[in-house]
N, C-alpha and C. Protein backbone atom coordinates (compact mmCIF):
# COMPACT_ATOMS: atom_id res chain seq x y z
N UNK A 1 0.86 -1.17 0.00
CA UNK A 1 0.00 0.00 0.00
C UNK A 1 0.91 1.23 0.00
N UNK A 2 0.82 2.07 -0.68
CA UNK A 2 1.52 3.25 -0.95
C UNK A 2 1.28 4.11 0.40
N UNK A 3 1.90 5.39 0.57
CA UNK A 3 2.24 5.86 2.03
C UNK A 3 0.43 6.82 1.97
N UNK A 4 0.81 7.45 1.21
CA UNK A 4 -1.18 8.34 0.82
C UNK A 4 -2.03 7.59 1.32
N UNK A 5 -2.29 5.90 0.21
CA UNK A 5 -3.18 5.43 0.30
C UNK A 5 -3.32 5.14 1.81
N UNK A 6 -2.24 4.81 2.52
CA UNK A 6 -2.32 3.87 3.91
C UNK A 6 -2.72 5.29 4.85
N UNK A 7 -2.00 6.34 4.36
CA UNK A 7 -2.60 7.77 5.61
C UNK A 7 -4.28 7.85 5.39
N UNK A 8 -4.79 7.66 4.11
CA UNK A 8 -6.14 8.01 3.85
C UNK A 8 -7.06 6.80 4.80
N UNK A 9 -6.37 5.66 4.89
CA UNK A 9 -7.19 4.91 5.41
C UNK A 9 -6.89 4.80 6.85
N UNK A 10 -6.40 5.68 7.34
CA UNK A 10 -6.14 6.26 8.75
C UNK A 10 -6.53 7.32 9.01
N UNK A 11 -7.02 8.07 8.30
CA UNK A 11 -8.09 9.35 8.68
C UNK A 11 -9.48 8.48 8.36
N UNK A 12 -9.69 7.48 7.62
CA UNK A 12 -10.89 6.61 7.57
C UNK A 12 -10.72 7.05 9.01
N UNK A 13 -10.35 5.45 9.60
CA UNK A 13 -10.69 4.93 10.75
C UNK A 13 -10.68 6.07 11.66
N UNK A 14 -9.76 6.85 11.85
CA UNK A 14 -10.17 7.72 12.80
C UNK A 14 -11.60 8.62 12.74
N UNK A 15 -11.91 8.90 11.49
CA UNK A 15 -13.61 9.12 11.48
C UNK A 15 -14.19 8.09 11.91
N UNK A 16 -14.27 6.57 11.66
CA UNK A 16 -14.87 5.45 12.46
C UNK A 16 -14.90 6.08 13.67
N UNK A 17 -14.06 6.00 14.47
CA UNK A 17 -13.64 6.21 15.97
C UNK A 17 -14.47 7.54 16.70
N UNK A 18 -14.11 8.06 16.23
CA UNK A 18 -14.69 9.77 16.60
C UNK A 18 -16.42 9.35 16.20
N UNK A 19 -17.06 8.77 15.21
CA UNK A 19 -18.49 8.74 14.83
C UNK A 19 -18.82 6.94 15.81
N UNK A 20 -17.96 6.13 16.70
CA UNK A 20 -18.39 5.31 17.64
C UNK A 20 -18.37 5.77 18.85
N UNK A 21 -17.44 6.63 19.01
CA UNK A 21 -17.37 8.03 19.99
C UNK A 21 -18.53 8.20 20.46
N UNK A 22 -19.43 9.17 19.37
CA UNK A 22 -20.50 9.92 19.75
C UNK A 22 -21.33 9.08 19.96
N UNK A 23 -21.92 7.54 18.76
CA UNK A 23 -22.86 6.82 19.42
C UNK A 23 -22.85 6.64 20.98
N UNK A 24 -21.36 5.76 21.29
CA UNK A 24 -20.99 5.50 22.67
C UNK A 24 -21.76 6.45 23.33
N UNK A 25 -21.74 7.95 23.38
CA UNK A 25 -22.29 8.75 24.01
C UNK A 25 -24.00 8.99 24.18
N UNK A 26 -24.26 8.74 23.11
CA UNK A 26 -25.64 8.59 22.66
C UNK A 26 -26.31 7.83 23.41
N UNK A 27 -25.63 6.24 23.31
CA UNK A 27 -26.30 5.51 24.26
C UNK A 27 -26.31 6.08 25.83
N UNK A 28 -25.48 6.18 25.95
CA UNK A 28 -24.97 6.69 27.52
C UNK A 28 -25.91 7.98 27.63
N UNK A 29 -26.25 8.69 27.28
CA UNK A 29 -27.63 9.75 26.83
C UNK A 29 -28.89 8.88 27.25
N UNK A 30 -29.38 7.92 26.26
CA UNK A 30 -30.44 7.19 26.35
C UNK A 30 -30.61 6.47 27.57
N UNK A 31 -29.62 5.62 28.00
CA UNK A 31 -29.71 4.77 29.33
C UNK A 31 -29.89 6.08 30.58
N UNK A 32 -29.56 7.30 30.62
CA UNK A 32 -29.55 7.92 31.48
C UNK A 32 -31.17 8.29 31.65
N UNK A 33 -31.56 8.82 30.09
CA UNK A 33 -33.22 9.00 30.15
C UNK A 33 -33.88 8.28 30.45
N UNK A 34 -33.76 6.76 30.58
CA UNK A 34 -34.45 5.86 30.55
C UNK A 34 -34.30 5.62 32.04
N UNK A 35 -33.35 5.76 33.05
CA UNK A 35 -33.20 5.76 34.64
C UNK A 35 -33.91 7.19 34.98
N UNK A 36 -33.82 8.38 34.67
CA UNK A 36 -35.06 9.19 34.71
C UNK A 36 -36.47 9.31 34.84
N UNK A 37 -36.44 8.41 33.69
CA UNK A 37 -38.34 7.77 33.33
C UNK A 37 -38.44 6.59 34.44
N UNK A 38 -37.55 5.78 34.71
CA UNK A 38 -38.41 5.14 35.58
C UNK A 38 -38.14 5.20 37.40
N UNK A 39 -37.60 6.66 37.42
CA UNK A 39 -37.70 7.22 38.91
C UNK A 39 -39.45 7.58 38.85
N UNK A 40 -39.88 7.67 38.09
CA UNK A 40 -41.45 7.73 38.35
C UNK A 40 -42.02 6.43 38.17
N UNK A 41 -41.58 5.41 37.37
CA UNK A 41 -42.13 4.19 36.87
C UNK A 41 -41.79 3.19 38.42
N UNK A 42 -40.49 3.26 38.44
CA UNK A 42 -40.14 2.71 39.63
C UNK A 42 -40.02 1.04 39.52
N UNK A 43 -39.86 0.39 38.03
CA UNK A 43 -39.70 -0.83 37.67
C UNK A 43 -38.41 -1.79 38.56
N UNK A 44 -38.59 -2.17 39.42
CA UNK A 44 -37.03 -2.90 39.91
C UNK A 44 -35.99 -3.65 39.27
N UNK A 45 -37.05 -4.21 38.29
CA UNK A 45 -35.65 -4.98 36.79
C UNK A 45 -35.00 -3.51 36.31
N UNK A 46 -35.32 -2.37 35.74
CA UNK A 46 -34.77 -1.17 35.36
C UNK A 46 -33.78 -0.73 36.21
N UNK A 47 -34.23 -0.86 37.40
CA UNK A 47 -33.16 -0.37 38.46
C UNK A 47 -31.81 -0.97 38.45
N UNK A 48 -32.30 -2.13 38.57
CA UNK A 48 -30.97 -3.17 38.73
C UNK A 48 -30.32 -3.33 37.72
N UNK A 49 -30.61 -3.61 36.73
CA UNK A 49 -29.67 -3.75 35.49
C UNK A 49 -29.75 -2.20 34.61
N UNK A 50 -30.04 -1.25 34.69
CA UNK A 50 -29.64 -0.16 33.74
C UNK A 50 -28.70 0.16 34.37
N UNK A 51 -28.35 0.01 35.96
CA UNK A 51 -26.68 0.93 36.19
C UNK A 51 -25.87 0.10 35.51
N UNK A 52 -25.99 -1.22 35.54
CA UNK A 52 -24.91 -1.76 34.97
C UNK A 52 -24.23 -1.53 33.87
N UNK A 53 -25.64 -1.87 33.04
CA UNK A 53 -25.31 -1.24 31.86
C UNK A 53 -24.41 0.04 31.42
N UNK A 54 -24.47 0.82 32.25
CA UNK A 54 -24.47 2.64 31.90
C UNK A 54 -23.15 1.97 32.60
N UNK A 55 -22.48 1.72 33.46
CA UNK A 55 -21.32 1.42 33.66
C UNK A 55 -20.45 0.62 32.24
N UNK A 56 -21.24 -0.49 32.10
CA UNK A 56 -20.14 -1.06 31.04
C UNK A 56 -20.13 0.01 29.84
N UNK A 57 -21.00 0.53 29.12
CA UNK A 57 -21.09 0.93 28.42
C UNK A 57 -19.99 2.46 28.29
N UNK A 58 -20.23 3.34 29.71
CA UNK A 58 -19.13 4.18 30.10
C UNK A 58 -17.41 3.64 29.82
N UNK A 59 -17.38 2.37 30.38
CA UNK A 59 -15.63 1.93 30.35
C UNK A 59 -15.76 1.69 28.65
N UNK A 60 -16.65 1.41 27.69
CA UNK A 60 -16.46 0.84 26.44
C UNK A 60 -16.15 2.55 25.98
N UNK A 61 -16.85 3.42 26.49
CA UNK A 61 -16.39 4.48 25.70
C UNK A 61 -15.55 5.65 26.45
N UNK A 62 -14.64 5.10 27.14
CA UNK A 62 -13.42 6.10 27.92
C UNK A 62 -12.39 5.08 26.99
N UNK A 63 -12.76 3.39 26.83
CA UNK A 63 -11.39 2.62 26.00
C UNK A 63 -11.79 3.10 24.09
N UNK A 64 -13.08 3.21 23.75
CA UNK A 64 -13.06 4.15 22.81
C UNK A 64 -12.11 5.40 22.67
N UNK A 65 -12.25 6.67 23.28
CA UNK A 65 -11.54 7.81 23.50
C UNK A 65 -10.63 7.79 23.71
N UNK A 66 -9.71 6.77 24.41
CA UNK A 66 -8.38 6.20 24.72
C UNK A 66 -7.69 5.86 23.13
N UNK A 67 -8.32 5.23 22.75
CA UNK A 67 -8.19 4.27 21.33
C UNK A 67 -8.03 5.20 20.07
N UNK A 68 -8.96 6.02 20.62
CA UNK A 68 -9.22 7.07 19.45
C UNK A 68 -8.06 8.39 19.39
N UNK A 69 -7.71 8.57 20.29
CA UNK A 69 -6.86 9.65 20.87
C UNK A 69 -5.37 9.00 20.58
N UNK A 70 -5.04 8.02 20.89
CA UNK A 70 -3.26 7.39 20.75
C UNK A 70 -3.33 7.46 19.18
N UNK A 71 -4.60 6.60 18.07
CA UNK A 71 -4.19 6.41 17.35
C UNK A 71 -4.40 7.50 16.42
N UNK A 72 -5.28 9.02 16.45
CA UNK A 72 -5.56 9.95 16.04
C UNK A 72 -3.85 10.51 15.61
N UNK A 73 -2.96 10.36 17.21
CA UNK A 73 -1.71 11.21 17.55
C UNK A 73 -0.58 10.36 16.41
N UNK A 74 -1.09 8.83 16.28
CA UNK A 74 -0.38 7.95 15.34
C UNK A 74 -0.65 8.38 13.78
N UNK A 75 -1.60 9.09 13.36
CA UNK A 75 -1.53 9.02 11.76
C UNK A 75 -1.00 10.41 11.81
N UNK A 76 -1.31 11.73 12.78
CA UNK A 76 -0.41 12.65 12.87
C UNK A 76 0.95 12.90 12.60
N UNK A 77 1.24 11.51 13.09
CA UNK A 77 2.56 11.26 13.37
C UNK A 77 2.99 10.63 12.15
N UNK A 78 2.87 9.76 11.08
CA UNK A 78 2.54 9.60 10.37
C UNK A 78 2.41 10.37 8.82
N UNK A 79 1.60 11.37 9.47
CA UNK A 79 1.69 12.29 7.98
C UNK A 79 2.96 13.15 8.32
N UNK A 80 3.22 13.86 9.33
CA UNK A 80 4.48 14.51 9.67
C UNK A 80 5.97 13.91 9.02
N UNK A 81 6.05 12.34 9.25
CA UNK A 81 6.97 11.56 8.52
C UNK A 81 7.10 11.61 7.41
N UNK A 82 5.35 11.04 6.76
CA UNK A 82 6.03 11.58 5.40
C UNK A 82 5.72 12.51 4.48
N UNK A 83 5.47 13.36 5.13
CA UNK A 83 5.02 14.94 4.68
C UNK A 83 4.15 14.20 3.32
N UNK A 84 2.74 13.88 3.96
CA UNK A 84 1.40 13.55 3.52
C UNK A 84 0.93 14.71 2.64
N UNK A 85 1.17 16.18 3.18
CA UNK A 85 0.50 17.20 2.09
C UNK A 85 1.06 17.21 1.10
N UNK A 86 2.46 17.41 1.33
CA UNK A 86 3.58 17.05 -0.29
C UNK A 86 2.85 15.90 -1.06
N UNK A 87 3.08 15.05 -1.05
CA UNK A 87 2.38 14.24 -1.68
C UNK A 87 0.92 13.87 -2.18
N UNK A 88 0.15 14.69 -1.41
CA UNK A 88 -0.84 15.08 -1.90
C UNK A 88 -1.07 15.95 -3.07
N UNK A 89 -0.09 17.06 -2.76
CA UNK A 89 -0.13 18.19 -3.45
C UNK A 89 0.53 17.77 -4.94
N UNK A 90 1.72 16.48 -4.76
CA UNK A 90 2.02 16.12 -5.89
C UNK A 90 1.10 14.97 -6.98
N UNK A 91 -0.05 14.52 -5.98
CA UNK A 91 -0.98 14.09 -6.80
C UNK A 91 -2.02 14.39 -7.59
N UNK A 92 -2.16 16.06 -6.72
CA UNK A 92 -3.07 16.70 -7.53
C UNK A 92 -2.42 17.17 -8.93
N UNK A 93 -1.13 17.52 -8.44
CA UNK A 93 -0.56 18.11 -10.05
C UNK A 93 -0.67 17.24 -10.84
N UNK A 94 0.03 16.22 -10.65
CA UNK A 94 0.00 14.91 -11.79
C UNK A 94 -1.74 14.75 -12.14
N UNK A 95 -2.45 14.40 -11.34
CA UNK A 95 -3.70 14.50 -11.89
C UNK A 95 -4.29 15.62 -13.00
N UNK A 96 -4.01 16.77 -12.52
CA UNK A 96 -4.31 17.54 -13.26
C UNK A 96 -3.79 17.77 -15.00
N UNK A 97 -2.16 17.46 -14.51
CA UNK A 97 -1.65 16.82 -16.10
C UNK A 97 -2.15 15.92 -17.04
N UNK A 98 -2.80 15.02 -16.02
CA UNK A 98 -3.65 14.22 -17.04
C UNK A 98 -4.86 14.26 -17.51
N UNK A 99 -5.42 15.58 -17.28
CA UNK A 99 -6.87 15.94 -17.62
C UNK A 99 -6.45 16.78 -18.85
């Protein structure tokens, strides 16, 4: 895989990451509304198993943000090496030569 192609598919994934991010959060949103709604409902299965939930679900998305953050600093690191815009910039020219 050429150095471009492999940086491009490392700003992929890091959009993956950042857009499992926000779900992660989303849910963690929803399970919170849903322990809200049933402080009036007062269901005891809800009680007992939604903290849990909202716990595992919290550690899945602090090792998300963890995950997302080292390897964000890795394609950074990455394009810095091999000066990714240069080569960008030299693909657009060549492209353009060939139009």
């Amino acid at each position: 895989m050429d150095t471009l192609k492999k940086f491009e598919l490392m700003e992929k994934i890091v959009r993956e990451l950042e857009d499992l991010k926000r779900s992660q959060q989303a849910v963690l949103e929803k399970i919170g509304k849903v322990e809200v709604d049933n402080i009036e409902l007062g269901d005891s299965r809800l009680e007992n198993v939604l903290p849990d939930i909202y716990q595992r679900t919290a550690e899945n998305s602090d090792a998300i943000t963890e995950l997302l953050s080292g390897f964000a600093e890795k394609a950074e690191t990455f394009a810095a090496k091999h000066n990714v815009d240069q080569l960008r910039l030299q693909q657009e020219l060549s492209g353009n030569r060939n139009t």
